[in-house]
C-alpha atoms as a PDB file:
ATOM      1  CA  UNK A   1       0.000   0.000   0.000  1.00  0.00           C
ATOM      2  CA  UNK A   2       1.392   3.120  -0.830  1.00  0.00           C
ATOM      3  CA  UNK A   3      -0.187   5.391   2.029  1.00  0.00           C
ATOM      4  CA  UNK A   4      -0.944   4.358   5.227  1.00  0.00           C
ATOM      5  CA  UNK A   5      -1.842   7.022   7.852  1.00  0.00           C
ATOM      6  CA  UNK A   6      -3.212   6.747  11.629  1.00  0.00           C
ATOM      7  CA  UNK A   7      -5.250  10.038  12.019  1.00  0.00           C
ATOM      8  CA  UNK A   8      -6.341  12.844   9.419  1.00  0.00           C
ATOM      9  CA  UNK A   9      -7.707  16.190  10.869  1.00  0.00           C
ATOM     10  CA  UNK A  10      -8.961  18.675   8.593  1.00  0.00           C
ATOM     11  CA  UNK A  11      -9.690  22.146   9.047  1.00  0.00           C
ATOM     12  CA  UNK A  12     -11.907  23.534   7.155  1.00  0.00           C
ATOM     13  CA  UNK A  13     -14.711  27.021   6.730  1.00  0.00           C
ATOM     14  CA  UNK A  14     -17.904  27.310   5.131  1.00  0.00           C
ATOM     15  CA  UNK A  15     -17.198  30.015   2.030  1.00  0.00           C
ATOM     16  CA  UNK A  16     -21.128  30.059   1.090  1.00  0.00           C
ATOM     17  CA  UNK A  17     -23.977  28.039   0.751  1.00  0.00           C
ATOM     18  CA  UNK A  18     -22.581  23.992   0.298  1.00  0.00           C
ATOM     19  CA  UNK A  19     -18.694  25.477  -0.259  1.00  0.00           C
ATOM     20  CA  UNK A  20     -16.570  23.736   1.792  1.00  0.00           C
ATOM     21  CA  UNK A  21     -12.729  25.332   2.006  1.00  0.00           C
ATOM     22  CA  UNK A  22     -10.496  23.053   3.407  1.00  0.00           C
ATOM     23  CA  UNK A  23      -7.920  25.066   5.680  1.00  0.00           C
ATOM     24  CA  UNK A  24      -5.567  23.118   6.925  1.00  0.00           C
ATOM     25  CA  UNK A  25      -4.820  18.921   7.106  1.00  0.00           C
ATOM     26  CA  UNK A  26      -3.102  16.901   9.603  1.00  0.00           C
ATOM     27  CA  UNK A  27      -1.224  13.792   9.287  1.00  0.00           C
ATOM     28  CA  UNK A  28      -0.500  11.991  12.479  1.00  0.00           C
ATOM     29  CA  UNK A  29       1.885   8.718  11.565  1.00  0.00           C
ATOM     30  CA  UNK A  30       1.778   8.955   8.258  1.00  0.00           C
ATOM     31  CA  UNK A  31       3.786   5.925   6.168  1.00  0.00           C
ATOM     32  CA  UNK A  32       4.699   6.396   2.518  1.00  0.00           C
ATOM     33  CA  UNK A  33       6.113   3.886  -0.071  1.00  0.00           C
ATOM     34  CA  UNK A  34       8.002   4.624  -3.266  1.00  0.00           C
ATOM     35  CA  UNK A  35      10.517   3.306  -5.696  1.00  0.00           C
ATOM     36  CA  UNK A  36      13.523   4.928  -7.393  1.00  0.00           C
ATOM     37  CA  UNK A  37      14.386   3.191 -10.440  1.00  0.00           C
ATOM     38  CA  UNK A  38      15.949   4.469 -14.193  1.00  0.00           C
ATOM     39  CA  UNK A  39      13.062   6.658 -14.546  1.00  0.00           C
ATOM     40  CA  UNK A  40      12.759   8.822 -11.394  1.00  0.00           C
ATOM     41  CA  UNK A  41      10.458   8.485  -7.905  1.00  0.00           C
ATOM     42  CA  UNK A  42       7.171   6.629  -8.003  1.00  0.00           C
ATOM     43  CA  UNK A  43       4.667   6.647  -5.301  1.00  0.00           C
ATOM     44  CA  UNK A  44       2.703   4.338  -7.102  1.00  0.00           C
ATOM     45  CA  UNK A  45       0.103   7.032  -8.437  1.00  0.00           C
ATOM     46  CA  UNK A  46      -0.091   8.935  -4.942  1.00  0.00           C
ATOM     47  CA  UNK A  47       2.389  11.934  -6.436  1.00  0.00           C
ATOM     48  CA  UNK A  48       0.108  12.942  -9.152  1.00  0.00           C
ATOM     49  CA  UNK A  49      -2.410  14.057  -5.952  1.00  0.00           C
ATOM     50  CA  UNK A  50       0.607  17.209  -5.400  1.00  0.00           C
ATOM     51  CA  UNK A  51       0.979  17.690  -9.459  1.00  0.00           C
ATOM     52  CA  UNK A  52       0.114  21.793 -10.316  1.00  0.00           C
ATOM     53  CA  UNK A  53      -2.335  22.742 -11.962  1.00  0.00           C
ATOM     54  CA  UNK A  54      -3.034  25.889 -13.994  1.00  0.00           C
ATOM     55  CA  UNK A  55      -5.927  26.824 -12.611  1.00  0.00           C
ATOM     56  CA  UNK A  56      -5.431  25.880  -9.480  1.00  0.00           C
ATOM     57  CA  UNK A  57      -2.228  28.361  -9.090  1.00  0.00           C
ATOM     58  CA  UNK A  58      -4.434  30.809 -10.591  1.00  0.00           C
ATOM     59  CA  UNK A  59      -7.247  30.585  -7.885  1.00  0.00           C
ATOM     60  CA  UNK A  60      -7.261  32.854  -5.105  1.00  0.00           C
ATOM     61  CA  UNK A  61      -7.807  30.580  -2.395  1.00  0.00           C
ATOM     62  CA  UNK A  62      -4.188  29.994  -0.707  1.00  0.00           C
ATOM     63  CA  UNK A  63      -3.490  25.521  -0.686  1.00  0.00           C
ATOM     64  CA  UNK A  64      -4.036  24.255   3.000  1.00  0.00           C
ATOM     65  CA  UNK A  65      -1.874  24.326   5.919  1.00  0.00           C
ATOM     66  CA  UNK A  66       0.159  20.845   6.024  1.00  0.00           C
ATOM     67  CA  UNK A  67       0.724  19.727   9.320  1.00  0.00           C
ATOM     68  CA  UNK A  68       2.550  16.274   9.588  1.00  0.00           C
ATOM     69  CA  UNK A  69       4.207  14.606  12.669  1.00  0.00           C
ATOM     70  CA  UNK A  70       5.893  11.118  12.882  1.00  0.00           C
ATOM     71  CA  UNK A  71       5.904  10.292   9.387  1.00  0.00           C
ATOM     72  CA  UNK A  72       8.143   7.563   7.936  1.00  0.00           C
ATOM     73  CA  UNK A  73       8.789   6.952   4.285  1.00  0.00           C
ATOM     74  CA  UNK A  74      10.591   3.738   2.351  1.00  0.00           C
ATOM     75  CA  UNK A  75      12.103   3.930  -1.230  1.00  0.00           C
ATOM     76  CA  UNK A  76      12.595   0.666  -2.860  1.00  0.00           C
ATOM     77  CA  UNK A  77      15.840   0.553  -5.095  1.00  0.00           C
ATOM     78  CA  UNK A  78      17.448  -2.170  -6.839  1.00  0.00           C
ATOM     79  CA  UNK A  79      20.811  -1.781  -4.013  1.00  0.00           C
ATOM     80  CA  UNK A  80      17.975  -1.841  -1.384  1.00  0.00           C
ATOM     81  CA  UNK A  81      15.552  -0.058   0.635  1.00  0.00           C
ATOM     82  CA  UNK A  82      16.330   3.548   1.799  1.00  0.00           C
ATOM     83  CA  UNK A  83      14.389   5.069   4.818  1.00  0.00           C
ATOM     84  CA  UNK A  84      13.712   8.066   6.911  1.00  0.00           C
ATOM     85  CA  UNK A  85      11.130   9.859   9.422  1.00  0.00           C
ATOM     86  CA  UNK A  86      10.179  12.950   8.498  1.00  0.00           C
ATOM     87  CA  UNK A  87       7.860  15.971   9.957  1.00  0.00           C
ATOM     88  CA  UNK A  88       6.630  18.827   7.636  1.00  0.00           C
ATOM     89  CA  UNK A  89       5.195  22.350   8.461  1.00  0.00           C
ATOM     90  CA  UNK A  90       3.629  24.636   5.921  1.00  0.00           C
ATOM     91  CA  UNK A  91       1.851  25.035   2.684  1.00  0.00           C
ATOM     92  CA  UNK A  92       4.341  23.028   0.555  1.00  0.00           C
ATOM     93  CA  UNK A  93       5.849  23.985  -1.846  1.00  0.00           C
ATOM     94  CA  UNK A  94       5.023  27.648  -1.607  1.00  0.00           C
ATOM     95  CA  UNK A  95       6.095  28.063   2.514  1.00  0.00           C
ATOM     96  CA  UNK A  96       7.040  25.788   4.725  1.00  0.00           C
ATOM     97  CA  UNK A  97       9.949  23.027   6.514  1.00  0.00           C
ATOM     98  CA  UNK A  98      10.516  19.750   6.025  1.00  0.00           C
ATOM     99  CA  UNK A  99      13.004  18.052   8.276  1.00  0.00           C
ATOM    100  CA  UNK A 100      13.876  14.059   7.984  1.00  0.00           C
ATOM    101  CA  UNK A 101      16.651  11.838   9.268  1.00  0.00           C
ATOM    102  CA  UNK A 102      17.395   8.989   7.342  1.00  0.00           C
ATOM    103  CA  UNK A 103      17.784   5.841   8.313  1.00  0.00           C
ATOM    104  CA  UNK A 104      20.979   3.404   8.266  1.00  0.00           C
ATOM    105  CA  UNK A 105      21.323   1.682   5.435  1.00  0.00           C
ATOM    106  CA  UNK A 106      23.589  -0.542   3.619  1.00  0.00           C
ATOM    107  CA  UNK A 107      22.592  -1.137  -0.366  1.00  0.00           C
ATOM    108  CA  UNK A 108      24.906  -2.736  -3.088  1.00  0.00           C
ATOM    109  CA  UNK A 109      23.815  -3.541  -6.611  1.00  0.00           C
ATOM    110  CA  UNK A 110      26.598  -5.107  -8.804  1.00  0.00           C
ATOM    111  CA  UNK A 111      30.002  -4.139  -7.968  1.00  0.00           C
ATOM    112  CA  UNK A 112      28.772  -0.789  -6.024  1.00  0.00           C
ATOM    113  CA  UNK A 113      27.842  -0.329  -2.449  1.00  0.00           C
ATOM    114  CA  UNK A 114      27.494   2.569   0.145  1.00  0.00           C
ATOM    115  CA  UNK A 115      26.824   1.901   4.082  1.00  0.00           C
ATOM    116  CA  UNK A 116      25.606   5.057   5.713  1.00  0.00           C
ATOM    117  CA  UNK A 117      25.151   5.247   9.786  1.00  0.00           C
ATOM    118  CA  UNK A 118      22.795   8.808   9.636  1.00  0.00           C
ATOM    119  CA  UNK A 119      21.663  11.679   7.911  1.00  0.00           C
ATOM    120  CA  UNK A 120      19.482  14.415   8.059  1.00  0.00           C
ATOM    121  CA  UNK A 121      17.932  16.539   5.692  1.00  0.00           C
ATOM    122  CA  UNK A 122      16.357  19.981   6.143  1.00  0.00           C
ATOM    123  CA  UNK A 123      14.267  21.859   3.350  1.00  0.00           C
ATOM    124  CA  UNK A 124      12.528  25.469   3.723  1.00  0.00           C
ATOM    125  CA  UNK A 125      10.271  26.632   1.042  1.00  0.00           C
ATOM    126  CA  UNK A 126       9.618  30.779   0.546  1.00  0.00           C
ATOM    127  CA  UNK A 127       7.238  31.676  -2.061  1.00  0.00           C
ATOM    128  CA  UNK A 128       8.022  28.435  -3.696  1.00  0.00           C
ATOM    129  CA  UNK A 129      12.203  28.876  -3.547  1.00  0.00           C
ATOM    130  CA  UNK A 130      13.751  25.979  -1.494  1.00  0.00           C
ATOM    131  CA  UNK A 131      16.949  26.400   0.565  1.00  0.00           C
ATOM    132  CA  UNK A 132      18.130  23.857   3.064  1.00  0.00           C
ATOM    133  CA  UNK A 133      20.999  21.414   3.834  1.00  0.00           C
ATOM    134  CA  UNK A 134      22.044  17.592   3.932  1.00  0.00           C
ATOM    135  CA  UNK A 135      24.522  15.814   6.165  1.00  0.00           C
ATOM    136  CA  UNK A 136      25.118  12.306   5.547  1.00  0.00           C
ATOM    137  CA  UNK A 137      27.795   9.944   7.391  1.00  0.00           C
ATOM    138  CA  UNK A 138      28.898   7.369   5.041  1.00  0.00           C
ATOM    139  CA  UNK A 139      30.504   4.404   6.811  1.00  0.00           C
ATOM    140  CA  UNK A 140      31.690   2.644   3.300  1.00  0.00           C
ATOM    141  CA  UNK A 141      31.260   2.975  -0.742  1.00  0.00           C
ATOM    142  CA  UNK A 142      32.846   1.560  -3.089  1.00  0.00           C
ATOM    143  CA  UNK A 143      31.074   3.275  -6.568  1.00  0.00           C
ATOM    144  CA  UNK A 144      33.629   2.679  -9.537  1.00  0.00           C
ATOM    145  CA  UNK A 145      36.469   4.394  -9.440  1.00  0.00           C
ATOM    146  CA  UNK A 146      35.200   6.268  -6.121  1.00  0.00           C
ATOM    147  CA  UNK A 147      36.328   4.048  -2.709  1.00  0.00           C
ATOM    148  CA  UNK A 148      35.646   5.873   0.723  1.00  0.00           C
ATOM    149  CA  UNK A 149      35.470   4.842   4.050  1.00  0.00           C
ATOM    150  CA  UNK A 150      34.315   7.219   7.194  1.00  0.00           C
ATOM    151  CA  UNK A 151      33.524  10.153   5.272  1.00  0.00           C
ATOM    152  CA  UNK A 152      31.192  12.892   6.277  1.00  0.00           C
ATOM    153  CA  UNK A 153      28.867  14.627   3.405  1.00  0.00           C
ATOM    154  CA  UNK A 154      27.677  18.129   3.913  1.00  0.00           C
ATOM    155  CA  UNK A 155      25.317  20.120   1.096  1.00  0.00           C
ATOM    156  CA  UNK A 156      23.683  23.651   1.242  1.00  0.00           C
ATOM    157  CA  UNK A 157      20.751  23.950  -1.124  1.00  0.00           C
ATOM    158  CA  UNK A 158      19.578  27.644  -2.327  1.00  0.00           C
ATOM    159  CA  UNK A 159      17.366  28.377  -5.239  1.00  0.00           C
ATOM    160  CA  UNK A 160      18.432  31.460  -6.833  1.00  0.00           C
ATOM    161  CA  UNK A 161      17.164  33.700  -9.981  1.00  0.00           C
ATOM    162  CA  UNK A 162      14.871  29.862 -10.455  1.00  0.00           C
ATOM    163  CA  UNK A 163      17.725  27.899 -10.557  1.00  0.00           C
ATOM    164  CA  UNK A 164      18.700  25.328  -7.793  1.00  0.00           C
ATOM    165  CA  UNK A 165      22.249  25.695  -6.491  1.00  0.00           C
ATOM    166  CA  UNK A 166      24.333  23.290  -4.776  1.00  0.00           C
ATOM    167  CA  UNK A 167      27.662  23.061  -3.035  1.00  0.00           C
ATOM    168  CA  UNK A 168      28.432  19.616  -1.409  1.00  0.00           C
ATOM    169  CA  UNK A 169      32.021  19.166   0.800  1.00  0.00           C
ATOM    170  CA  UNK A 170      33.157  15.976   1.414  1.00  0.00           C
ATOM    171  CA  UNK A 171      35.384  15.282   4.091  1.00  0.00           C
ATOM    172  CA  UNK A 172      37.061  11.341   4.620  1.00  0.00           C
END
């Protein structure tokens, strides 16, 4: 299943006779599966409930306030499963947090591997820009010609002029 959640709340106003505006909604637990393969992220289906549309960015009415807390989410990949609980604040994408720490994980497919003990992740969203950083410890990879052991990852995220822009150090 790819959504599993163990309460919704919804807030919500009456904006005239049988109009229902849905304010705000609020995941408590909520668990959700994916898979990463050659041609992106699936969610089985569920990601074409966020896709935007035309007339929807043209409406007036601002999307609802996102409120999640203890959420978990697992991304199937041919090395393995990747993992991480999550919490997010906001009307994503247009303002808002995300923070999630990802889980252990050790995946190999054909000669590659990579064994990380943590990471976190942290995303903010302005007015639809997204800054933010990622720190992953990487126990072991061996990808190719690229062979480290004990190496700390660090990348800032900031979305300038439209464009995306990011600086990763690496540190063994």
């Amino acid at each position: 299943m790819p959504f599993e959640v163990r309460t919704i709340g919804l807030t919500y106003r009456l904006s005239g006779l049988m109009r229902v505006q849905i304010e705000g909604v609020m995941l408590d637990a909520p668990v959700i599966r994916g898979e990463v393969d050659d041609e992106g992220v699936s969610f089985f289906g569920l990601e074409r409930l966020y896709e935007r549309d035309e007339s929807a960015s043209a409406s007036s009415e601002p999307s609802p306030q996102l409120s999640i807390e203890g959420g978990a989410i697992y991304l199937d990949t041919a090395a393995g499963q990747v993992a991480a609980q999550f919490e997010a604040q906001g009307r994503l994408i247009e303002d808002g947090y995300i923070h999630a720490q990802i889980m252990p994980a050790s995946l190999e497919h054909d000669t590659a591997s990579l064994n990380w003990s943590r990471g976190e992740v942290d995303l903010q969203f302005d007015r639809g820009a997204v800054t933010g950083k990622i720190d992953i410890s990487i126990e072991q990879a061996n990808l190719g010609a690229l062979s480290a052991q004990m190496a700390q990852i660090n990348a800032d995220m900031t979305d300038r002029d439209g464009a995306l822009h990011v600086i990763v150090n690496a540190s063994a």
